[in-house]
C-alpha atoms as a PDB file:
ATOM      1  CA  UNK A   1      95.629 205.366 164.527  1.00  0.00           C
ATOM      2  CA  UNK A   2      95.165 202.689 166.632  1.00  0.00           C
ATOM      3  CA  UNK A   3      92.989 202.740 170.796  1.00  0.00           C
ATOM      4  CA  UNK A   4      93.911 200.698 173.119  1.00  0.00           C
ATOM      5  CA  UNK A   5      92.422 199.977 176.680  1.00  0.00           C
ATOM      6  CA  UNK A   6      93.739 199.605 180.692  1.00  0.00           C
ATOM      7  CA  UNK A   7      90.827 198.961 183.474  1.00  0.00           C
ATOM      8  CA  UNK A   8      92.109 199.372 186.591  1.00  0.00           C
ATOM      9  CA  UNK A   9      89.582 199.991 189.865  1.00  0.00           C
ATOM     10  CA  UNK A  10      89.106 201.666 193.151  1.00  0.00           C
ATOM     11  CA  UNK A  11      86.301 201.541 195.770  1.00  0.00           C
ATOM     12  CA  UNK A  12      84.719 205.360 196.960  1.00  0.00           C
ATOM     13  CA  UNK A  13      82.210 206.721 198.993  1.00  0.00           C
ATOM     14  CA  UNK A  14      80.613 209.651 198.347  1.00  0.00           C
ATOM     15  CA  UNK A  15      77.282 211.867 198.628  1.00  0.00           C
ATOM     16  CA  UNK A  16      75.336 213.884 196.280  1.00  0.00           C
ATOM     17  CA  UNK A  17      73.693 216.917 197.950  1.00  0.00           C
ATOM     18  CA  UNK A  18      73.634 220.045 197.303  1.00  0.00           C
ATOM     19  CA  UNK A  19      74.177 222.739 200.421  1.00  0.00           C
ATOM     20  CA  UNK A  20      71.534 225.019 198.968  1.00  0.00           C
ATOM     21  CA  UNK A  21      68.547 222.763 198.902  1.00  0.00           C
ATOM     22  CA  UNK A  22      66.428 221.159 201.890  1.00  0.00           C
ATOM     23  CA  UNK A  23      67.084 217.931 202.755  1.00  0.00           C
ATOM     24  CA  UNK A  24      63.946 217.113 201.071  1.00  0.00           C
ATOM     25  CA  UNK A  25      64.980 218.521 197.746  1.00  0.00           C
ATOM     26  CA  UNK A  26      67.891 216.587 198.006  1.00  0.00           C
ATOM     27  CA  UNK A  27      66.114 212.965 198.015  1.00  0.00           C
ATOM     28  CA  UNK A  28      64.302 214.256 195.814  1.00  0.00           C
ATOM     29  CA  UNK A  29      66.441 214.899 193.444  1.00  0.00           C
ATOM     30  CA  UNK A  30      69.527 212.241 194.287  1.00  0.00           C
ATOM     31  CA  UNK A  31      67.595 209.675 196.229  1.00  0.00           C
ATOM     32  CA  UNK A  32      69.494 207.181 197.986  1.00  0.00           C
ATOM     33  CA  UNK A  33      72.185 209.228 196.769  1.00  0.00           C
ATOM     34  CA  UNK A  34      72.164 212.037 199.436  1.00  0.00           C
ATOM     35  CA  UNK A  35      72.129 209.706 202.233  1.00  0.00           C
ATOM     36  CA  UNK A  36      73.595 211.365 205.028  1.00  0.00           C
ATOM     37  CA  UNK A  37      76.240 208.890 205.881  1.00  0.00           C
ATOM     38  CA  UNK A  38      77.144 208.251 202.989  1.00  0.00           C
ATOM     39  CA  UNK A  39      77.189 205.374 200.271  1.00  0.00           C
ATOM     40  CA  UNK A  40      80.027 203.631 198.216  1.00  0.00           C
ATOM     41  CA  UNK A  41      80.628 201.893 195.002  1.00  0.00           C
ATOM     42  CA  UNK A  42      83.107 199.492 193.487  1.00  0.00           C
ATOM     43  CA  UNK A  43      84.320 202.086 190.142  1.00  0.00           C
ATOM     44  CA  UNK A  44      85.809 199.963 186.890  1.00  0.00           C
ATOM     45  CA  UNK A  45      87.791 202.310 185.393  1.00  0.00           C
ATOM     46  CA  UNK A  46      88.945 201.948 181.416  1.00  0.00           C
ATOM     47  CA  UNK A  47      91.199 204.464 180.201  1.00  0.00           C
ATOM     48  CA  UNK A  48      91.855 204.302 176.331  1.00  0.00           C
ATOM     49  CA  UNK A  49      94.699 206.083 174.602  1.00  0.00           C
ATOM     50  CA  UNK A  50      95.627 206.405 171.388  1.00  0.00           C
ATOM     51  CA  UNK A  51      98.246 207.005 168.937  1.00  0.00           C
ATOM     52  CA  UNK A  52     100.576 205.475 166.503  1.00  0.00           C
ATOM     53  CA  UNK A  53     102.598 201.923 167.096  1.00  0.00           C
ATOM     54  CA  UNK A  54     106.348 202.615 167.878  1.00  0.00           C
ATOM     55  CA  UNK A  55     108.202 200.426 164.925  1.00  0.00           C
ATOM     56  CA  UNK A  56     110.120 199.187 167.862  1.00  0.00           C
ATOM     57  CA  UNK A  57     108.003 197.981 170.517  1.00  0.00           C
ATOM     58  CA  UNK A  58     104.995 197.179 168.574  1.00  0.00           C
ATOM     59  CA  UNK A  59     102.998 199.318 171.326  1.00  0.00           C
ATOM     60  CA  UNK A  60     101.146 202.916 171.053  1.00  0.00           C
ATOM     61  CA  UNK A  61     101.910 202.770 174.502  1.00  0.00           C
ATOM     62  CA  UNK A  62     103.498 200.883 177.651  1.00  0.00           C
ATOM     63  CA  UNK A  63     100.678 199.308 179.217  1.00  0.00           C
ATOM     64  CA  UNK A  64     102.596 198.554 182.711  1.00  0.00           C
ATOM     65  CA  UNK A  65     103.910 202.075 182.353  1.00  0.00           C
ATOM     66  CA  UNK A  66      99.908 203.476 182.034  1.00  0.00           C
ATOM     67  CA  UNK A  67      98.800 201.106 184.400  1.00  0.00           C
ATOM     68  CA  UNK A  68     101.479 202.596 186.941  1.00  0.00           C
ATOM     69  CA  UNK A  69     100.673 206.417 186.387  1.00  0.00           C
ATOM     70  CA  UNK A  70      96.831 205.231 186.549  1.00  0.00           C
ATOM     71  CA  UNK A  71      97.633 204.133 190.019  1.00  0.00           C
ATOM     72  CA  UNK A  72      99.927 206.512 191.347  1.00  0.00           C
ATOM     73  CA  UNK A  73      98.082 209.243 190.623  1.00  0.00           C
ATOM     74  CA  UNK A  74      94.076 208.196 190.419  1.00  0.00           C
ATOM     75  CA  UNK A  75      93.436 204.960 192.056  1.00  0.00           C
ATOM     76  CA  UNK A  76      95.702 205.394 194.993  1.00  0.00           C
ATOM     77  CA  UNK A  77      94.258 208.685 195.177  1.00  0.00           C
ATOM     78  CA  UNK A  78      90.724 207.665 194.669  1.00  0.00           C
ATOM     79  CA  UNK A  79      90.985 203.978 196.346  1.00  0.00           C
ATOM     80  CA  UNK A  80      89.136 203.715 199.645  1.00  0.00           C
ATOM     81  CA  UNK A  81      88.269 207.545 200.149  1.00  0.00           C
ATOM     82  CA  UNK A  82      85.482 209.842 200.738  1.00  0.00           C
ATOM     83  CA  UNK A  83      85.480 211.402 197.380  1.00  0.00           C
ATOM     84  CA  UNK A  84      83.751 214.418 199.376  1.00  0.00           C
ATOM     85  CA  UNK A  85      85.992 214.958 201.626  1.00  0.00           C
ATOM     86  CA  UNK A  86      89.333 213.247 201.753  1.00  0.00           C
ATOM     87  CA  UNK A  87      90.095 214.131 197.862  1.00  0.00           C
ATOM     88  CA  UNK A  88      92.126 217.331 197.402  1.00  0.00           C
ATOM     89  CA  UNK A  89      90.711 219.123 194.100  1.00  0.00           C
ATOM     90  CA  UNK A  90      87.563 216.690 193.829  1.00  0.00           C
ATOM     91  CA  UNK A  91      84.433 218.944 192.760  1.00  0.00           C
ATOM     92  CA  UNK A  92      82.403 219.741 195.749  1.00  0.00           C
ATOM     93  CA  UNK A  93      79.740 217.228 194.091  1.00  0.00           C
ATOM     94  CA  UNK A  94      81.346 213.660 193.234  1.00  0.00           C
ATOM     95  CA  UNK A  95      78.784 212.477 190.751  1.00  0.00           C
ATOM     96  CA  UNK A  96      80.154 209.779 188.549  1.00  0.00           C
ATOM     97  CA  UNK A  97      80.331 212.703 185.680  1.00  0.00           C
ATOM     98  CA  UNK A  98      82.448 214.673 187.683  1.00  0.00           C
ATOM     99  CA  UNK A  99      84.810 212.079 189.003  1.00  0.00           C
ATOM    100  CA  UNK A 100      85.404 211.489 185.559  1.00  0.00           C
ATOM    101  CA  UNK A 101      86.528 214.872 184.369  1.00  0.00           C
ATOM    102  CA  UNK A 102      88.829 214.927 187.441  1.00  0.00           C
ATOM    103  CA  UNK A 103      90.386 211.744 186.223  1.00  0.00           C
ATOM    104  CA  UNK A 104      90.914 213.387 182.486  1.00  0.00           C
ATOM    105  CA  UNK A 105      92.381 216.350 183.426  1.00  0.00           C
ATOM    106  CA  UNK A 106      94.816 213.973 186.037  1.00  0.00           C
ATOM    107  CA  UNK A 107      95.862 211.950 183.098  1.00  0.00           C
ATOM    108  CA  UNK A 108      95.929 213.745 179.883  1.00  0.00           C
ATOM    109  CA  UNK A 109      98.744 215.479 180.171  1.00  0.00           C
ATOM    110  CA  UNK A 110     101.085 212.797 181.467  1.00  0.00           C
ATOM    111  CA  UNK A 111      99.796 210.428 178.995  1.00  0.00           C
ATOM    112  CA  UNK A 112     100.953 212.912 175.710  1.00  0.00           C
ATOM    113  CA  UNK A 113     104.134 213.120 177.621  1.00  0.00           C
ATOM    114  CA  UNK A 114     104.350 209.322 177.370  1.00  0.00           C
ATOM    115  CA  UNK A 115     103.791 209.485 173.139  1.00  0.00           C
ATOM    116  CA  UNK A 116      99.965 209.186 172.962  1.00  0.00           C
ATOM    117  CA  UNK A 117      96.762 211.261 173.536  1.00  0.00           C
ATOM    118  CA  UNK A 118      94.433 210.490 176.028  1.00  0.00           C
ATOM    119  CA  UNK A 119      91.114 209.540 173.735  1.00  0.00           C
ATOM    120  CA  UNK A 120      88.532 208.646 176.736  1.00  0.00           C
ATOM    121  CA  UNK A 121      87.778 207.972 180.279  1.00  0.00           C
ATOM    122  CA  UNK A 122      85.103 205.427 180.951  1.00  0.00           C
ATOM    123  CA  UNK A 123      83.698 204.861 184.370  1.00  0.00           C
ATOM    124  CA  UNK A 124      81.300 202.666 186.058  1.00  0.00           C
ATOM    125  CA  UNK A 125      79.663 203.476 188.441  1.00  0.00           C
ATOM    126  CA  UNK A 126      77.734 200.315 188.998  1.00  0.00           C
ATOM    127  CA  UNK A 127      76.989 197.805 186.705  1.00  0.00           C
ATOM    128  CA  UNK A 128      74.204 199.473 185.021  1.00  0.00           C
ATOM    129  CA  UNK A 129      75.498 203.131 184.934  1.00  0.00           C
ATOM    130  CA  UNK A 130      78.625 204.510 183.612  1.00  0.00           C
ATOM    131  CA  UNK A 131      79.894 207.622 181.819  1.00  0.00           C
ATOM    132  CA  UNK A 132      82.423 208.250 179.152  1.00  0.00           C
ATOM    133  CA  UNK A 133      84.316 211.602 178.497  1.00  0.00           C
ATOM    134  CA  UNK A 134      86.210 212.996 175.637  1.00  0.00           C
ATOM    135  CA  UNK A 135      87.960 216.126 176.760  1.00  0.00           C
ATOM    136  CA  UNK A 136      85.050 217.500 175.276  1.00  0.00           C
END
């Protein structure tokens, strides 16, 4: 078994806040966050597959092929939106753990279909925070 990597990225806005709370529970909670017009970031995206290397192309998979289905269907999707409102299917709260389930269940279908299995999504959100999911 052998992982390999594509990065690709997309620039969002979005807002945590949730409906049910105060305005003041909402800084509270999500600070800058839940600013009320909103606030973007620059996402790095790193989708790893894995599998086993076809005898005749030396690859688990075809990284121009991954890195076009990555930006048909996520970053073109994703790129220069309101992730709270201009996304069809987004989770009414964006947060960066969120965003990245959305991506895996985008992905890991059409990545089996392309001989290998989806094995994680890692996302920063800024340079000091990112998350990583496993389907898990």
């Amino acid at each position: 078994m052998i992982y390999i990597t594509r990065k690709e990225h997309f620039n969002a806005a979005h807002k945590l806040f949730n409906p049910g709370w105060s305005e003041e529970q909402n800084e509270a909670v999500f600070g800058k966050c839940a600013n009320k017009n909103w606030h973007g970031h620059n996402y790095e995206l790193f989708v790893t597959v894995k599998g086993e290397i076809n005898p005749d192309t030396g690859f688990v998979v075809n990284l121009k092929e991954l890195s076009t289905l990555i930006r048909r269907d996520v970053t073109d999707v994703l790129d220069h939106k309101n992730l709270n409102l201009d996304v069809a299917g987004m989770p009414v709260m964006p947060s960066t753990e969120n965003v990245a389930i959305f991506i895996w269940d985008i992905l890991q279908k059409k990545i089996k279909d392309m001989g290998a299995t989806l094995h994680c999504i890692k996302l920063y959100e800024t340079d000091s925070n990112y998350v990583e999911y496993f389907g898990e």
